[in-house]
C-alpha atoms as a PDB file:
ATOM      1  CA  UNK A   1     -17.964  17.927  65.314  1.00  0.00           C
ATOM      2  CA  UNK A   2     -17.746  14.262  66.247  1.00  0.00           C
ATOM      3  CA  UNK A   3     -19.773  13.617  62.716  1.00  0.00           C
ATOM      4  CA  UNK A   4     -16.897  15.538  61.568  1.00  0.00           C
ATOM      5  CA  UNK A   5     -14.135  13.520  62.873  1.00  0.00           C
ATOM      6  CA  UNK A   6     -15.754  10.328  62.209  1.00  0.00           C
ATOM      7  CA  UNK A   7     -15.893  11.254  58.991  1.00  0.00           C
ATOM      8  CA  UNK A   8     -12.067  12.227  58.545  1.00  0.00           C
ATOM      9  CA  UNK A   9     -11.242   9.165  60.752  1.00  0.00           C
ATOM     10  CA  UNK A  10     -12.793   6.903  57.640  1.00  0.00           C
ATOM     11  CA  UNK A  11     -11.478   8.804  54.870  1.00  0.00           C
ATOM     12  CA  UNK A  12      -8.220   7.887  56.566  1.00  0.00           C
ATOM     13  CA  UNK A  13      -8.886   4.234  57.146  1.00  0.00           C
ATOM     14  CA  UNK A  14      -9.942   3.465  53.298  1.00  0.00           C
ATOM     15  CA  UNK A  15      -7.030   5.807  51.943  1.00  0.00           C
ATOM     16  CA  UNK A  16      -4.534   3.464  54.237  1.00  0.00           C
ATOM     17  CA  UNK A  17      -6.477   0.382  53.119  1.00  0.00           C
ATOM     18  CA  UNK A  18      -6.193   1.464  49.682  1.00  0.00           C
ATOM     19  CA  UNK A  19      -2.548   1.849  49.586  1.00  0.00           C
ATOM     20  CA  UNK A  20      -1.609  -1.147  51.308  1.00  0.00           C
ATOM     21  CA  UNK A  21      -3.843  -2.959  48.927  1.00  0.00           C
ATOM     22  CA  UNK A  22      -1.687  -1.391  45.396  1.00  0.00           C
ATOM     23  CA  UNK A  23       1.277  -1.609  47.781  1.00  0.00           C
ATOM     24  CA  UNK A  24       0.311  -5.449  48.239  1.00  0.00           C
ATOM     25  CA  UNK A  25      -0.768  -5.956  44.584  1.00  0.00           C
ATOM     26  CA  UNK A  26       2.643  -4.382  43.331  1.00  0.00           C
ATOM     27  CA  UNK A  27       5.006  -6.789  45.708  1.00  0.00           C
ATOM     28  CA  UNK A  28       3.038  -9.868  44.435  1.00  0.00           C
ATOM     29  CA  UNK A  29       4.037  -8.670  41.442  1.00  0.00           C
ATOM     30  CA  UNK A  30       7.026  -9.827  39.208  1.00  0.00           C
ATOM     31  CA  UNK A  31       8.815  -7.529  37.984  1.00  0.00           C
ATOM     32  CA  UNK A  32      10.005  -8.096  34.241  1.00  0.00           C
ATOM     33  CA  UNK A  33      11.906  -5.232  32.269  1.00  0.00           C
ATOM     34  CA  UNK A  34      12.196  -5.089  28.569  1.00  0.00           C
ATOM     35  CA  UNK A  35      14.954  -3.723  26.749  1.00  0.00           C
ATOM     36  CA  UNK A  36      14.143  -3.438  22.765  1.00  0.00           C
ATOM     37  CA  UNK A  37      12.789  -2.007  20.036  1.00  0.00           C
ATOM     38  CA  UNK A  38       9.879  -2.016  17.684  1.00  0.00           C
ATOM     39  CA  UNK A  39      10.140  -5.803  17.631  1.00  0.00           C
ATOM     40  CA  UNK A  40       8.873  -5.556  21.335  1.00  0.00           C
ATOM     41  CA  UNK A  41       6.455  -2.877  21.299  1.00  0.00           C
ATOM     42  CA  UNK A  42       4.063  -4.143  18.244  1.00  0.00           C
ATOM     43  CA  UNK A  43       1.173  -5.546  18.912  1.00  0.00           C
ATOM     44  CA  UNK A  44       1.948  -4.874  22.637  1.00  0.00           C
ATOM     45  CA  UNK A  45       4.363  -7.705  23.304  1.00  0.00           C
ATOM     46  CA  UNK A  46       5.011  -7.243  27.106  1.00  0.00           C
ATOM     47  CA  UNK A  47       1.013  -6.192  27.008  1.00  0.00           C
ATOM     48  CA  UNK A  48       0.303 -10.207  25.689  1.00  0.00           C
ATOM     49  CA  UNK A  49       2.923 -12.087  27.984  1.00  0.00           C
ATOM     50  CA  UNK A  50       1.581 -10.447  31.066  1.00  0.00           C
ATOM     51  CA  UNK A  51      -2.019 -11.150  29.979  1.00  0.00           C
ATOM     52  CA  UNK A  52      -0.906 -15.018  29.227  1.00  0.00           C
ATOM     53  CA  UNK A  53       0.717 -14.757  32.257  1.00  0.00           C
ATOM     54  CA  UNK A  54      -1.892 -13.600  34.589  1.00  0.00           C
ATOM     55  CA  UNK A  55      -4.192 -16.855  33.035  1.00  0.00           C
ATOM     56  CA  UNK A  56      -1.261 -19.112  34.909  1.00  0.00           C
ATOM     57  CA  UNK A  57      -1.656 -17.042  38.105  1.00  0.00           C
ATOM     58  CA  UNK A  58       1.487 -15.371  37.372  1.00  0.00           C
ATOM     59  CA  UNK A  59       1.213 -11.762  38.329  1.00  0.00           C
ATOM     60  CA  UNK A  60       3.939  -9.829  35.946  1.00  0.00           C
ATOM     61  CA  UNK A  61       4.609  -5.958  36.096  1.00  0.00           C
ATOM     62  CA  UNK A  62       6.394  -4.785  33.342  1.00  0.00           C
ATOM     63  CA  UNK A  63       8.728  -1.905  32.433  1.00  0.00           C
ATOM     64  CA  UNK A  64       9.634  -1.254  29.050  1.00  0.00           C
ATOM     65  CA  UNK A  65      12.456   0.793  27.510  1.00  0.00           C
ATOM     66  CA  UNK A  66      11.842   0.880  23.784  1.00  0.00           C
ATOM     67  CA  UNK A  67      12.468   2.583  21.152  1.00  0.00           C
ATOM     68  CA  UNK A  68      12.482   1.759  17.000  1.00  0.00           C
ATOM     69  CA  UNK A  69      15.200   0.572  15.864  1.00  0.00           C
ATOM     70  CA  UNK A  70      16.824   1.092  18.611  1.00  0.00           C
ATOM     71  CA  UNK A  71      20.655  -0.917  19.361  1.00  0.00           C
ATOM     72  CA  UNK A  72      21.919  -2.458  22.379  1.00  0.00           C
ATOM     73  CA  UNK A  73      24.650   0.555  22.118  1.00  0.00           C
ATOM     74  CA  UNK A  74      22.143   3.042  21.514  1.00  0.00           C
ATOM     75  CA  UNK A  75      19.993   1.723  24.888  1.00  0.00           C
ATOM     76  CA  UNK A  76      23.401   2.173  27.161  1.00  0.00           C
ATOM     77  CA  UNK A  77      23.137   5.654  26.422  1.00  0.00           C
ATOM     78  CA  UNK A  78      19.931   5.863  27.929  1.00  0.00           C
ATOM     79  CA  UNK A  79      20.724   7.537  31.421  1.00  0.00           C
ATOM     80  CA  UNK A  80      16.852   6.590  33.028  1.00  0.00           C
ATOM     81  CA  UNK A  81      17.678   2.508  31.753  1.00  0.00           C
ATOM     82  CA  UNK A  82      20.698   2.804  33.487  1.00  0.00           C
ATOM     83  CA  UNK A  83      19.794   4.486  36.075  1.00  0.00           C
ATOM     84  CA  UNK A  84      16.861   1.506  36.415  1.00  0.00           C
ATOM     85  CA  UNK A  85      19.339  -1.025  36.061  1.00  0.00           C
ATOM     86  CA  UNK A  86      21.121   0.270  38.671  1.00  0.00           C
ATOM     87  CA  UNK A  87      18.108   0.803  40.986  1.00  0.00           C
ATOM     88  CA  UNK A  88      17.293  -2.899  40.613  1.00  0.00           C
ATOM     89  CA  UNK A  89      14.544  -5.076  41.464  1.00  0.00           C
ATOM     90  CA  UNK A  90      13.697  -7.023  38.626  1.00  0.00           C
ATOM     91  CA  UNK A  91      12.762 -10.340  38.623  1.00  0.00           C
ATOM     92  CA  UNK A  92      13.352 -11.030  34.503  1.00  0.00           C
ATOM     93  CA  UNK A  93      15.154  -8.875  31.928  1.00  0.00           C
ATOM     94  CA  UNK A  94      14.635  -9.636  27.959  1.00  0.00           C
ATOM     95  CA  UNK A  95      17.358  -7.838  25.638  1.00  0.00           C
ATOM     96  CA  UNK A  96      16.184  -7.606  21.991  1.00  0.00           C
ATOM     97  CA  UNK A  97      18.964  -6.365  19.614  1.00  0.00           C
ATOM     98  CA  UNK A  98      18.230  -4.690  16.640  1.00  0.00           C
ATOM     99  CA  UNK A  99      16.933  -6.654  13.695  1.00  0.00           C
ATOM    100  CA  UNK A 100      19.334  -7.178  11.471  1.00  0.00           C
ATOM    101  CA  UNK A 101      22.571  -6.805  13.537  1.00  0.00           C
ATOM    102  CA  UNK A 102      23.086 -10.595  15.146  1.00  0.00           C
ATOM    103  CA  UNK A 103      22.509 -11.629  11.386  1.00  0.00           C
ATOM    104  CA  UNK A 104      25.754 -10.098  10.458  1.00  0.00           C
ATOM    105  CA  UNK A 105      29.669 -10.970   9.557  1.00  0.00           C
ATOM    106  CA  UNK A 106      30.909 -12.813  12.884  1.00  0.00           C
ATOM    107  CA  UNK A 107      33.437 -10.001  13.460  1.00  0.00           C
ATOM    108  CA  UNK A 108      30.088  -7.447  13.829  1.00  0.00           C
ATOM    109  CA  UNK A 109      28.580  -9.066  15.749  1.00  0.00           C
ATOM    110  CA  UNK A 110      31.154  -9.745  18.362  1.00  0.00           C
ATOM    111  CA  UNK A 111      31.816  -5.898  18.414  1.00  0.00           C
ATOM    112  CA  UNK A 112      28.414  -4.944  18.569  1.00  0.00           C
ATOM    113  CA  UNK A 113      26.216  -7.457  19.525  1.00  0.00           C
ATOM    114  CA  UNK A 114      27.964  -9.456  21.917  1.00  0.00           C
ATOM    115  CA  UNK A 115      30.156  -7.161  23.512  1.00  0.00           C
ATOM    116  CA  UNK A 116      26.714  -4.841  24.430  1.00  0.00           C
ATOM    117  CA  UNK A 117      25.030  -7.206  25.386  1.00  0.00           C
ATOM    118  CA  UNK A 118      28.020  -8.297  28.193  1.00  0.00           C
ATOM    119  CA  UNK A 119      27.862  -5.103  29.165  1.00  0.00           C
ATOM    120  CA  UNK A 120      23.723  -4.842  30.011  1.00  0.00           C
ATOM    121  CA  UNK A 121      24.062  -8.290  31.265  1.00  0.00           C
ATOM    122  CA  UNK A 122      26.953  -7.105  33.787  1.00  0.00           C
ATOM    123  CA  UNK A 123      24.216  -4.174  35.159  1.00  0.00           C
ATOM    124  CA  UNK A 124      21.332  -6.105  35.070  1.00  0.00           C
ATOM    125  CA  UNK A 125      23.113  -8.625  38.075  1.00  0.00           C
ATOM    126  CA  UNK A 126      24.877  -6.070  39.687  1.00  0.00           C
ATOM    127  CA  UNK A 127      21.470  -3.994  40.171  1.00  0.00           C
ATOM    128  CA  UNK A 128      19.538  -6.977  40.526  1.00  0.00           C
ATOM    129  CA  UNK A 129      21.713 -10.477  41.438  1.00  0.00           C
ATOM    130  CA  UNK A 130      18.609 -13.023  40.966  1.00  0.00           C
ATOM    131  CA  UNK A 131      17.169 -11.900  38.147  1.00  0.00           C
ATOM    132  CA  UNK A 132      17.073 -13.847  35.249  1.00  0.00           C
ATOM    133  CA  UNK A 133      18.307 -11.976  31.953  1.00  0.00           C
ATOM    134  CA  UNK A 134      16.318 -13.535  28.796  1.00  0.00           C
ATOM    135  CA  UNK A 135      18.205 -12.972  25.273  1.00  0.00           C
ATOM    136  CA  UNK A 136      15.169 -12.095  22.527  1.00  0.00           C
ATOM    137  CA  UNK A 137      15.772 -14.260  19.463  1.00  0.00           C
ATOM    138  CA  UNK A 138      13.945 -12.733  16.996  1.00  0.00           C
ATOM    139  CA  UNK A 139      13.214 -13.312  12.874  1.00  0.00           C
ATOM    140  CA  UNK A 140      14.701 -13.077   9.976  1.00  0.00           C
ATOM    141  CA  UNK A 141      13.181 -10.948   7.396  1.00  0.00           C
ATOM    142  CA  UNK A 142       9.987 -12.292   4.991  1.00  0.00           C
ATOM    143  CA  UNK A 143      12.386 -12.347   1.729  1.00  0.00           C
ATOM    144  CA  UNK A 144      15.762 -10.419   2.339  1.00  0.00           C
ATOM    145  CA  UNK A 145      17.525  -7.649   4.673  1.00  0.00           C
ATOM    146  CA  UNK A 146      15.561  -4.917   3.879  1.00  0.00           C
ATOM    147  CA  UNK A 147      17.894  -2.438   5.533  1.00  0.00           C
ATOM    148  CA  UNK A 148      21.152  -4.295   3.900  1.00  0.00           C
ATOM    149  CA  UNK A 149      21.833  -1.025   2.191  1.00  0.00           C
ATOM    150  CA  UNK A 150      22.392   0.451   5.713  1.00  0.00           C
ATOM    151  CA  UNK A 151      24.581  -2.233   7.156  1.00  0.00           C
ATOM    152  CA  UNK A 152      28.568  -2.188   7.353  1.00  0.00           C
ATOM    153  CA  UNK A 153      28.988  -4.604   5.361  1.00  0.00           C
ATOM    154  CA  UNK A 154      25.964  -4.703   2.612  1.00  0.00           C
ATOM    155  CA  UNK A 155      27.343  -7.581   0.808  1.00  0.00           C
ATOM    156  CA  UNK A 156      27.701 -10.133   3.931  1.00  0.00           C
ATOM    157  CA  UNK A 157      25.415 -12.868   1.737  1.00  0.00           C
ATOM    158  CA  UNK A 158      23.899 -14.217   5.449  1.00  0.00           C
ATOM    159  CA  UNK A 159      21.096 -12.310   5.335  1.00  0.00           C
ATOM    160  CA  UNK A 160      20.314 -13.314   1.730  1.00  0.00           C
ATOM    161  CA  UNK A 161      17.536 -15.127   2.065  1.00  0.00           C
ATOM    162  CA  UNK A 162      15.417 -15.550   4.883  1.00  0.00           C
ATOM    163  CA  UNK A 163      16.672 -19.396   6.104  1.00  0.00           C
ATOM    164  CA  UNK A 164      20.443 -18.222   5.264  1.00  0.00           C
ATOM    165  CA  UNK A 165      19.080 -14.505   7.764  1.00  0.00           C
ATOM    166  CA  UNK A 166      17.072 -17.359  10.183  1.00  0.00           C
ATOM    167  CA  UNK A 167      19.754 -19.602  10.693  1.00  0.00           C
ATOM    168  CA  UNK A 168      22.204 -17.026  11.626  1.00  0.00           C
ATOM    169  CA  UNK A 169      19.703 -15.112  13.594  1.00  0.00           C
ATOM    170  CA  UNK A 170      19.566 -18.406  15.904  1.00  0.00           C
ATOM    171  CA  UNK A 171      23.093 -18.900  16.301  1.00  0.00           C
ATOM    172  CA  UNK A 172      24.048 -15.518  17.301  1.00  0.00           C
ATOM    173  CA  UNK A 173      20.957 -15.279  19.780  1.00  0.00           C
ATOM    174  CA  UNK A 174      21.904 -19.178  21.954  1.00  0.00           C
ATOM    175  CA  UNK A 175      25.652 -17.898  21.853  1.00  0.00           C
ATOM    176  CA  UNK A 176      24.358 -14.554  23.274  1.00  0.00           C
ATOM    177  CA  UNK A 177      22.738 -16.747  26.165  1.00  0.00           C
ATOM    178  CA  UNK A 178      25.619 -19.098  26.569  1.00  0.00           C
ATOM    179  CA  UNK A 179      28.497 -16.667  27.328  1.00  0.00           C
ATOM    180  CA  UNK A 180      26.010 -14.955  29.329  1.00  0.00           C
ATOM    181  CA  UNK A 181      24.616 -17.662  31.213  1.00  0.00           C
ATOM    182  CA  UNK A 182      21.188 -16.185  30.256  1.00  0.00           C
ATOM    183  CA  UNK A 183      18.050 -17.928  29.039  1.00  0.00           C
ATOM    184  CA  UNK A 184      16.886 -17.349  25.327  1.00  0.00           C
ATOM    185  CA  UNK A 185      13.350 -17.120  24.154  1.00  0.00           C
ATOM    186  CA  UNK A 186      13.287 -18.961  20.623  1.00  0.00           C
ATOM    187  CA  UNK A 187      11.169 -16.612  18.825  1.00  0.00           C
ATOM    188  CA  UNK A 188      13.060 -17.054  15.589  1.00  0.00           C
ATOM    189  CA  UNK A 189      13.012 -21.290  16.310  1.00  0.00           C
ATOM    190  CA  UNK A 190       9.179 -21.105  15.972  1.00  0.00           C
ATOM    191  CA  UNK A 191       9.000 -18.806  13.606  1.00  0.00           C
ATOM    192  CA  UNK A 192      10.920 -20.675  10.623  1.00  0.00           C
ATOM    193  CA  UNK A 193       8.880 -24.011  11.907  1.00  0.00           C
ATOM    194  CA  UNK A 194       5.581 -22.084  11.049  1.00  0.00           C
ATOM    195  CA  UNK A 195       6.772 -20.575   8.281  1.00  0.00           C
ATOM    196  CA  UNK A 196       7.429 -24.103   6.717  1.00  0.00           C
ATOM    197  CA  UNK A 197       4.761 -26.001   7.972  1.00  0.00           C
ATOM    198  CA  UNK A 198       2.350 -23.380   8.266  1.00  0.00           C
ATOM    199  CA  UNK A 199       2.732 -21.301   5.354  1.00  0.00           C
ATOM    200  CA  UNK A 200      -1.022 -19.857   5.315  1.00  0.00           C
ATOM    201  CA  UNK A 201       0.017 -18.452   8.846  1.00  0.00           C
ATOM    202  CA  UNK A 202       0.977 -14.826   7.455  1.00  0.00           C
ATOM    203  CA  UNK A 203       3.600 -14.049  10.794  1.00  0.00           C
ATOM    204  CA  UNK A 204       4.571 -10.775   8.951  1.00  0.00           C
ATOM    205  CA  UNK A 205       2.648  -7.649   8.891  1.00  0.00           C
ATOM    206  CA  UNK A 206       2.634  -5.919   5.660  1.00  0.00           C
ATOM    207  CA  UNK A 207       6.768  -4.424   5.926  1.00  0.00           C
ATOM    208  CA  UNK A 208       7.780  -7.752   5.672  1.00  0.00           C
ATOM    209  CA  UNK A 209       9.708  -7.553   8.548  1.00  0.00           C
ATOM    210  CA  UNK A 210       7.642  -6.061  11.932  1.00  0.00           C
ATOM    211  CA  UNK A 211       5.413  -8.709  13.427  1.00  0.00           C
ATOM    212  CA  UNK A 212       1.715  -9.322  12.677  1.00  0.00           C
ATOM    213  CA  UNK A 213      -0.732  -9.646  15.666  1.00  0.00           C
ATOM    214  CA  UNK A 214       0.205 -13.745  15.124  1.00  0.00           C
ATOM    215  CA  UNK A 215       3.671 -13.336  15.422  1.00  0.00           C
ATOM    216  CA  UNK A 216       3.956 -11.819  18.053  1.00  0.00           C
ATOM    217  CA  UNK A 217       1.121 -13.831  19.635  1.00  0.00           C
ATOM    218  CA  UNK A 218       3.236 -16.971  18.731  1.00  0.00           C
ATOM    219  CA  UNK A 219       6.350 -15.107  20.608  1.00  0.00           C
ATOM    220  CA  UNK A 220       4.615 -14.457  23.389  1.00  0.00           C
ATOM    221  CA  UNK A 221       3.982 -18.015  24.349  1.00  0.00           C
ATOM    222  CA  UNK A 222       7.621 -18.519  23.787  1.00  0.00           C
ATOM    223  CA  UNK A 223       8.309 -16.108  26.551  1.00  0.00           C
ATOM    224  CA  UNK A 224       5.811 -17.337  28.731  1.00  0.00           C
ATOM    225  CA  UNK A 225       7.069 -20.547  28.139  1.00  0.00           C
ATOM    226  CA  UNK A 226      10.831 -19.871  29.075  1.00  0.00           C
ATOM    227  CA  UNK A 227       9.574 -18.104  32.041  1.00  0.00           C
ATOM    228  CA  UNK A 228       6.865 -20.922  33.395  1.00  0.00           C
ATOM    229  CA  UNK A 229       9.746 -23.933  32.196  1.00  0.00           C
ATOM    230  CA  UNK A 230       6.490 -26.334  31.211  1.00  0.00           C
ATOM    231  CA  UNK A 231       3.878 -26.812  29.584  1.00  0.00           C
ATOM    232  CA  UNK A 232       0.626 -25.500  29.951  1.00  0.00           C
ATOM    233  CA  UNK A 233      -2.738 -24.977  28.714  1.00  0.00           C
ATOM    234  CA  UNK A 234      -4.869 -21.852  27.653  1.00  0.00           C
ATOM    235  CA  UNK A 235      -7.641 -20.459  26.375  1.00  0.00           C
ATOM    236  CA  UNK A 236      -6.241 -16.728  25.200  1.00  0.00           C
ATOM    237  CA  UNK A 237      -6.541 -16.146  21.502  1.00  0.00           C
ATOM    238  CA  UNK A 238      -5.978 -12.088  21.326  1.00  0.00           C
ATOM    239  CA  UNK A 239      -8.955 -12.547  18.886  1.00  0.00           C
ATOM    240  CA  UNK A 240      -7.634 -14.753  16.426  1.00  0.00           C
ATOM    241  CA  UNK A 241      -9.586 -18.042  15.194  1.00  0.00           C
ATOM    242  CA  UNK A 242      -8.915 -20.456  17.683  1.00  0.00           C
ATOM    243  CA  UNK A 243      -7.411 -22.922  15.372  1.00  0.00           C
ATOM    244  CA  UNK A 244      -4.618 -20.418  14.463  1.00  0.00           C
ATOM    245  CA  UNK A 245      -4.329 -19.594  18.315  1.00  0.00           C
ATOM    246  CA  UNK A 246      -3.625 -23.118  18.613  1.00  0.00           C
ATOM    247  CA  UNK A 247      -1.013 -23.954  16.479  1.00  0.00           C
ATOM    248  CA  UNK A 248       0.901 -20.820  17.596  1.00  0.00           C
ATOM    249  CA  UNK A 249       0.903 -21.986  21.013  1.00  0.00           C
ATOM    250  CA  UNK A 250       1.798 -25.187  20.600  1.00  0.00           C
ATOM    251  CA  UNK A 251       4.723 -24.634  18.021  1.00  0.00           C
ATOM    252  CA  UNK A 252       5.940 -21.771  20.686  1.00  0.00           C
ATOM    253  CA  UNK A 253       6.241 -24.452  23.363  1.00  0.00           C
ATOM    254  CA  UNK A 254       7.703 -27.271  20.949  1.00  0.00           C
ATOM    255  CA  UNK A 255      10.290 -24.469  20.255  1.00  0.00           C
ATOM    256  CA  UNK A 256      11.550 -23.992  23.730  1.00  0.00           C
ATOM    257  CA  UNK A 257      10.883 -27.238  25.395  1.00  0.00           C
ATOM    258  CA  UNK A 258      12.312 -29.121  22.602  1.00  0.00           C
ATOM    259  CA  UNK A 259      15.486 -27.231  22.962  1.00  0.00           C
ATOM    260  CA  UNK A 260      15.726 -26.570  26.908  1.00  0.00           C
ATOM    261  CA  UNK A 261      19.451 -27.281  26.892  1.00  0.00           C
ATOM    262  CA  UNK A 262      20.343 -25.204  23.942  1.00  0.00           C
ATOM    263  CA  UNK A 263      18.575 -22.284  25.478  1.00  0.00           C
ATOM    264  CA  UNK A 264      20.226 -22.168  28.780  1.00  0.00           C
ATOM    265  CA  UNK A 265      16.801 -23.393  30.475  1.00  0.00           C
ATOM    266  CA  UNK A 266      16.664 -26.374  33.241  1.00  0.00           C
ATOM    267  CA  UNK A 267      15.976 -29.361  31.154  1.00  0.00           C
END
C-alpha cells in the first residue's frame, strides 16, 4: 500500500515536472505567425527561420496559416485566422500576398493589396499591440507572369519581364510597410542581386516561379535578419555546398541592412 502510494506520488511529481517544463519551453518561446501561401510553405520556410533562429539562441514557435495561392482577401475569410488574430499573443506576424497581385496596375493593387493588408494589419495590433507585423516581399517570376492570363488586367506590361515584375514587386511590398508602419523582409531585393551577380545560383525550382531549396534558404536569412536587426554569423547550410550557403547569406543580409530605412527597420 505505501509502495503503492509512493509510486502514484512520483508519477505525479514527473507528470507536474513535465508540464511545467513544455509550459516553460513554450513561454520562452516567440511566437511568430505566418500568413501566406505556397511561397511560405516550400521548402518549409517558417521550418528554416526557426532553425536559423534557434543557432542565435532565439527560440521561435511558429503558426502558419497557408494555403496555395491563397490572397490576403481569401485569408480574411478564414474564421480560425481570425479567430487567432483575435486571440493574440504573437510576438511577429509576416503577410505574404499572392504572387502576382502587388505586381499589378496601381489601381489593383490599392483595392486588393493594400486595402487587405490594412485590414490584417488593424487585427494583428488589436489582438496583439506589440507585435511586430513583417510585409513578405517576394519575387518576380523566372521569365514572365505565368498566370497573366488569369489577372484583371492581362495586358498591364509590369509584369513583362522579370526586372519590369521585380521592380514593381519591391515598390508595392516597402509601400505596404510604410502606410503600415510594418517592417518588410526584402526577399525580392536579394533575389534580383543574385540573379545578376549570381546567375549559376538556380533560385527557381523547375515552375519557374515557386522557390528552390536556395531561394528560400536565401529568404530565410532575410527574415532572420529583419527580426535579429544585425549581423551575424552561421554555420547552417540546409545541405547545400557551403560556398552557395554563403553567398545566400550574405546577399540576404546586404539586402536588409543595406536598406534598414527603406524597410521600416531601426537603422
Amino acid at each position: 500500500m505505501i509502495k503503492s502510494s509512493i509510486t502514484r506520488f512520483l508519477v505525479l511529481v514527473f507528470t507536474m515536472t513535465g508540464f511545467l517544463w513544455a509550459s516553460a519551453q513554450e513561454n520562452d518561446s516567440l511566437k511568430i505567425l505566418w500568413i501566406g501561401n505556397s511561397y511560405t510553405y516550400y521548402n518549409n520556410l517558417p521550418a528554416l527561420v526557426t532553425q536559423l533562429a534557434g543557432e542565435q539562441g532565439l527560440k521561435l514557435s511558429p503558426v502558419r496559416f497557408l494555403k496555395g495561392g491563397q490572397r490576403l482577401s481569401g485569408h480574411l475569410k478564414n474564421k480560425k485566422l481570425t479567430e487567432a488574430l483575435a486571440k493574440g499573443g504573437f510576438d511577429y506576424v509576416v503577410i505574404q500576398e499572392q504572387s502576382t497581385l502587388p505586381a499589378q496596375s496601381t489601381r489593383l493593387v490599392a483595392a486588393e493589396t493594400y486595402h487587405y493588408t490594412h485590414i490584417l494589419d488593424s487585427l494583428v495590433k488589436k489582438g496583439s499591440p506589440d507585435a511586430h507585423v513583417i510585409i513578405y516581399m517576394t519575387w518576380g517570376h523566372k521569365y514572365t507572369n505565368v498566370h497573366n492570363k488569369k489577372e484583371k488586367d492581362p495586358s498591364y506590361p509590369m509584369d513583362g519581364n522579370y526586372d519590369f515584375f521585380q521592380n514593381r514587386m519591391i515598390t508595392s511590398a516597402v509601400e505596404m510597410a510604410y502606410e503600415n508602419h510594418a517592417w518588410c523582409a526584402p526577399v525580392g531585393i536579394a533575389w534580383q542581386k543574385v540573379r545578376h551577380k549570381y546567375p549559376y545560383i538556380e533560385l527557381y525550382a523547375k515552375d519557374g516561379y515557386h522557390p528552390s531549396l536556395e531561394g528560400s534558404f536565401m529568404a530565410a536569412h532575410c527574415f532572420l535578419s529583419t527580426i535579429l536587426q544585425k549581423p551575424y554569423v552561421s554555420s547552417f547550410t540546409a545541405g547545400l555546398p557551403e560556398h552557395i550557403a554563403s553567398i545566400l547569406r550574405q546577399e540576404a543580409q546586404n539586402a536588409v541592412f543595406g536598406n534598414m530605412q527603406l524597410l521600416g527597420l531601426n537603422p
